[in-house]
N, C-alpha and C. Protein backbone atom coordinates (compact mmCIF):
# COMPACT_ATOMS: atom_id res chain seq x y z
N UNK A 1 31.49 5.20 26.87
CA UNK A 1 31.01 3.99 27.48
C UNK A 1 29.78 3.47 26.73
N UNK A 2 29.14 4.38 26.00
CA UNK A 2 27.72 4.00 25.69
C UNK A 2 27.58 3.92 24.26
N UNK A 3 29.03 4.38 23.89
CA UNK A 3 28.96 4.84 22.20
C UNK A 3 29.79 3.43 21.37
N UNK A 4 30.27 2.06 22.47
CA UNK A 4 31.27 1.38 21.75
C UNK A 4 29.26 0.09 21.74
N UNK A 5 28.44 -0.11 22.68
CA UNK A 5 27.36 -0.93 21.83
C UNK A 5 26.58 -0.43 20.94
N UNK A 6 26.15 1.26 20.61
CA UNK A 6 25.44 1.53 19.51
C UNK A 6 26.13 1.57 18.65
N UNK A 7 27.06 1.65 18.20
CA UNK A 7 28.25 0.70 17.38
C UNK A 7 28.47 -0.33 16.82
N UNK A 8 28.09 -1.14 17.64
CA UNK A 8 28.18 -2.40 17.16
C UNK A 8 26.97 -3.20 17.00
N UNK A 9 25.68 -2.33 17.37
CA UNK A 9 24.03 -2.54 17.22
C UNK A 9 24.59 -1.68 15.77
N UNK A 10 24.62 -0.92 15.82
CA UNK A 10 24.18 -0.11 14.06
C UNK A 10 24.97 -1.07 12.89
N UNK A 11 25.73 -1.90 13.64
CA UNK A 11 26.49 -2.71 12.41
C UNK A 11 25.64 -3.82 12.12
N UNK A 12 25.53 -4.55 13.44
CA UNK A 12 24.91 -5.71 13.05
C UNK A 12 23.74 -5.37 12.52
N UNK A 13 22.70 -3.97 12.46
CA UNK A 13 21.78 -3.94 11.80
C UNK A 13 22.11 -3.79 10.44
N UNK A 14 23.06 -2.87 9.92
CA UNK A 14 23.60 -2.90 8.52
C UNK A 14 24.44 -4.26 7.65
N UNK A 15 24.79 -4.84 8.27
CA UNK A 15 24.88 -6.48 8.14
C UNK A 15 23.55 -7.09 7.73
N UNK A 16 22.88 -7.13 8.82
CA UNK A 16 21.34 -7.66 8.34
C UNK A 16 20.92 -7.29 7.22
N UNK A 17 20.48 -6.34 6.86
CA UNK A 17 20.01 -5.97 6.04
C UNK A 17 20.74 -5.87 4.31
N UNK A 18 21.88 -6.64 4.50
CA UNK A 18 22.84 -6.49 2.75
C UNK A 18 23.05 -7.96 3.15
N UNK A 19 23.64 -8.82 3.97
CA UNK A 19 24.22 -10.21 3.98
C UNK A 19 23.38 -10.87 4.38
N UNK A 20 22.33 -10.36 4.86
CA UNK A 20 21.25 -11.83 5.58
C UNK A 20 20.52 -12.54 4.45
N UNK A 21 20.27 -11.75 3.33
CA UNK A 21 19.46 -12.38 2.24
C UNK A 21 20.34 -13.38 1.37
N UNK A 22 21.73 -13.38 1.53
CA UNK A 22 22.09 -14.21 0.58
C UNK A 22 22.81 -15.50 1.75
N UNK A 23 22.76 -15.87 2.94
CA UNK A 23 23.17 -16.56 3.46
C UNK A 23 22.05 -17.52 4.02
N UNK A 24 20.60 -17.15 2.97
CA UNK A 24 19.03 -18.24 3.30
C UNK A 24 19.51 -19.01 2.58
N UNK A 25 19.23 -20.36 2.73
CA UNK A 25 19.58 -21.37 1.68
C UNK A 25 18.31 -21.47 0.83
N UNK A 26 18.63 -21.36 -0.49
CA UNK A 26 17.59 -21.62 -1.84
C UNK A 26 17.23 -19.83 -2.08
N UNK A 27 17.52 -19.09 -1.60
CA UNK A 27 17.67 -17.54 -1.71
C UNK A 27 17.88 -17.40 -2.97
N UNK A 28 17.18 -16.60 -4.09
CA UNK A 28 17.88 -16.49 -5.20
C UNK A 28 17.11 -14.59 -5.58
N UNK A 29 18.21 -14.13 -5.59
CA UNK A 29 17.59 -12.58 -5.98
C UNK A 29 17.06 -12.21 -7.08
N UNK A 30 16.85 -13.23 -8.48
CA UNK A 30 16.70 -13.68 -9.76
C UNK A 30 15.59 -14.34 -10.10
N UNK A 31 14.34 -13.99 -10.14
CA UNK A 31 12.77 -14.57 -10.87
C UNK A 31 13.48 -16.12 -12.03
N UNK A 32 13.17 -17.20 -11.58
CA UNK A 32 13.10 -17.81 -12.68
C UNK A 32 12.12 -17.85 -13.95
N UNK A 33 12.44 -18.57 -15.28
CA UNK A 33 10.91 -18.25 -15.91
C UNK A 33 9.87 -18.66 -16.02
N UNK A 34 9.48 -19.80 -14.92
CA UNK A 34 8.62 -20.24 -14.53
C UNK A 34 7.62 -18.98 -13.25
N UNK A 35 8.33 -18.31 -12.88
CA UNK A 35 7.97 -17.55 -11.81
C UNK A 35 7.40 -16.05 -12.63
N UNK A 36 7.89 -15.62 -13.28
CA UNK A 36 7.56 -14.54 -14.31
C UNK A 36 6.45 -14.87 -14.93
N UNK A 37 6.33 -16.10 -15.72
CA UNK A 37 5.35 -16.37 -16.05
C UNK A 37 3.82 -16.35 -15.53
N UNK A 38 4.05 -17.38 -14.14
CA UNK A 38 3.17 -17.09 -13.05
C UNK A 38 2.88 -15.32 -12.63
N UNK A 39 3.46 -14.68 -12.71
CA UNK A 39 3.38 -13.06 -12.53
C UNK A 39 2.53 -12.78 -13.56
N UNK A 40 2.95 -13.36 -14.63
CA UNK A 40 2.24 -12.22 -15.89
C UNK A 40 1.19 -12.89 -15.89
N UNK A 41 0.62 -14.14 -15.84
CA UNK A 41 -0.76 -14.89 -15.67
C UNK A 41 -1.18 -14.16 -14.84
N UNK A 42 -0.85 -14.06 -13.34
CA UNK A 42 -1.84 -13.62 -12.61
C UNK A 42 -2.37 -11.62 -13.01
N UNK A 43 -1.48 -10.79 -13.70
CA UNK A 43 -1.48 -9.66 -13.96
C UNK A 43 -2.43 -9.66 -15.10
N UNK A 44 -2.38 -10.57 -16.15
CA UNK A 44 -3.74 -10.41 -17.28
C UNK A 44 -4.84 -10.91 -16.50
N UNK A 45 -4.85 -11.78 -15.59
CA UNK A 45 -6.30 -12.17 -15.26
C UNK A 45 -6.74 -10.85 -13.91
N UNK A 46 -5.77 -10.50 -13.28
CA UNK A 46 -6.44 -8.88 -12.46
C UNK A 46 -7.01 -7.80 -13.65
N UNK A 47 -6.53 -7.72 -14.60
CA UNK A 47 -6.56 -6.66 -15.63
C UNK A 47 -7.87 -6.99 -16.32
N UNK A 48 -7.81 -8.18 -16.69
CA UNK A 48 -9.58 -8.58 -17.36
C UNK A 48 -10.47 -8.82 -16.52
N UNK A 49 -10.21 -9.03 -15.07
CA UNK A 49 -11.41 -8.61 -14.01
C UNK A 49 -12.18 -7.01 -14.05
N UNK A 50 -10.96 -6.52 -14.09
CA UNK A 50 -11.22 -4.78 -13.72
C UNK A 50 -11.51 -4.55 -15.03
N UNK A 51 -11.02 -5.11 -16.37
CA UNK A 51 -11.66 -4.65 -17.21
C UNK A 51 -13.70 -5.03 -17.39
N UNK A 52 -13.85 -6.46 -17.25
CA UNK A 52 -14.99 -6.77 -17.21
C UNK A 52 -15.79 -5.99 -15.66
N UNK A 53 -15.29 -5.81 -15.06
CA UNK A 53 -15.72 -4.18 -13.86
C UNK A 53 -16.43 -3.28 -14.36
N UNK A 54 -16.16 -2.94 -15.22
CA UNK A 54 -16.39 -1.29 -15.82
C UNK A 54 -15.58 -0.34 -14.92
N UNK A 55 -16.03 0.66 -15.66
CA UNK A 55 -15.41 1.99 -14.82
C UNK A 55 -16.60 2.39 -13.66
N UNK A 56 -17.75 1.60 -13.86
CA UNK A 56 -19.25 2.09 -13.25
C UNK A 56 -19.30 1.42 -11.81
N UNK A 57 -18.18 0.23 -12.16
CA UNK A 57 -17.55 -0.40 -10.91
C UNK A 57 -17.40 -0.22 -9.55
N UNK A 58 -16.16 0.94 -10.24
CA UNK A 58 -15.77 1.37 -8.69
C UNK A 58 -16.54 2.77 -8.60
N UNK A 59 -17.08 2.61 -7.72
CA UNK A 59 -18.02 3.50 -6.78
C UNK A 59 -17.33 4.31 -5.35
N UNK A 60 -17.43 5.61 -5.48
CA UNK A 60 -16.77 6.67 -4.74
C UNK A 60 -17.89 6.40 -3.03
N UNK A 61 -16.79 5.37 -2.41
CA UNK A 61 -17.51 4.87 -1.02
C UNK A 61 -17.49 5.45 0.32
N UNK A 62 -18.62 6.19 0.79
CA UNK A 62 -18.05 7.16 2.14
C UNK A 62 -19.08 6.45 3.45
N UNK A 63 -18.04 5.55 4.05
CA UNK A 63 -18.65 4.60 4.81
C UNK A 63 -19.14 5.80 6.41
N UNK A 64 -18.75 6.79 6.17
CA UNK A 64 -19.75 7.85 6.99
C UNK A 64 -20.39 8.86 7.10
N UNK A 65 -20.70 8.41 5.32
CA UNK A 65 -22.15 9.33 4.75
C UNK A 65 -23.37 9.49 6.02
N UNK A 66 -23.56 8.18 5.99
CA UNK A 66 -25.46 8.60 7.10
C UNK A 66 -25.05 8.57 8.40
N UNK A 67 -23.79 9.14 8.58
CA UNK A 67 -23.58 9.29 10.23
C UNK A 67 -23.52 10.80 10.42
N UNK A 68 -22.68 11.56 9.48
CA UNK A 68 -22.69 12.56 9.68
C UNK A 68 -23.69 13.59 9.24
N UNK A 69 -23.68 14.65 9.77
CA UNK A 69 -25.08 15.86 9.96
C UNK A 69 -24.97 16.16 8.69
N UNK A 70 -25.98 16.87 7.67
CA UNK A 70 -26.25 17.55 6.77
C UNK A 70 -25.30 18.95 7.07
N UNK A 71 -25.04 19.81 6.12
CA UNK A 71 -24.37 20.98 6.45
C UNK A 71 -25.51 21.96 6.66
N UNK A 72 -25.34 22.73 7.81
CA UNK A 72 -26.29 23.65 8.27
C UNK A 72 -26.77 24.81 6.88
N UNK A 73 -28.10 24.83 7.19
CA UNK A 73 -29.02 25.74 6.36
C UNK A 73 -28.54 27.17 6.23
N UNK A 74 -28.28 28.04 5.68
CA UNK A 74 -28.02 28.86 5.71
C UNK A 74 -28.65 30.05 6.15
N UNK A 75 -28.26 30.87 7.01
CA UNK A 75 -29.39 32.11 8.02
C UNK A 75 -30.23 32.97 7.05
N UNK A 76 -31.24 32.99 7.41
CA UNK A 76 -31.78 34.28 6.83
C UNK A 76 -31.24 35.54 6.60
N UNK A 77 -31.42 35.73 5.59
CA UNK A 77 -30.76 37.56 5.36
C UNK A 77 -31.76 38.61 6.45
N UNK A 78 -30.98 39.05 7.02
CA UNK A 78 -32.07 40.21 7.95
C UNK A 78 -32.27 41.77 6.91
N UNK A 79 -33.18 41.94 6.65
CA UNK A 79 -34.11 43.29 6.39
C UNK A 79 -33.64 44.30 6.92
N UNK A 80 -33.15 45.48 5.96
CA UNK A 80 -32.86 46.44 6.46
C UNK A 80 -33.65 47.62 6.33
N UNK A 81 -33.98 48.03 7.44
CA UNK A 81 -34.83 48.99 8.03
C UNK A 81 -34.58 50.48 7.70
């Protein structure tokens, strides 16, 4: 009784996901070369940011450095008698 709608839910989800993309109108699964282009522009100008960055740049950030305690002091050695 319960096994003929998850059946037909698991289809229509596997449907979705292979036929829904090509039934958008103007859908094209294919970069034109106007669009590639735009890609590779924007990829040299991220790349000569981070290059003009330095490596001194990026900085190792621990946004709860001054919250948390110092690590406890270590005990005295006790003297043996």
């Amino acid at each position: 009784m319960y096994a003929t709608p998850m059946v037909i839910l698991t289809m229509g989800a596997a449907f979705a996901q292979t036929e829904g993309t090509r039934a958008l109108p103007g859908y094209s699964p294919m970069r034109t070369e106007e669009e590639r282009q735009n890609d590779r522009t924007i990829d040299r100008s991220y790349e000569s940011t981070i290059k003009r960055a330095g490596p001194d740049a990026v900085k190792n950030s621990d946004p709860w450095g001054n919250v948390r305690a110092s690590p406890p002091a270590p005990a005295p050695k006790k003297k043996q008698q």
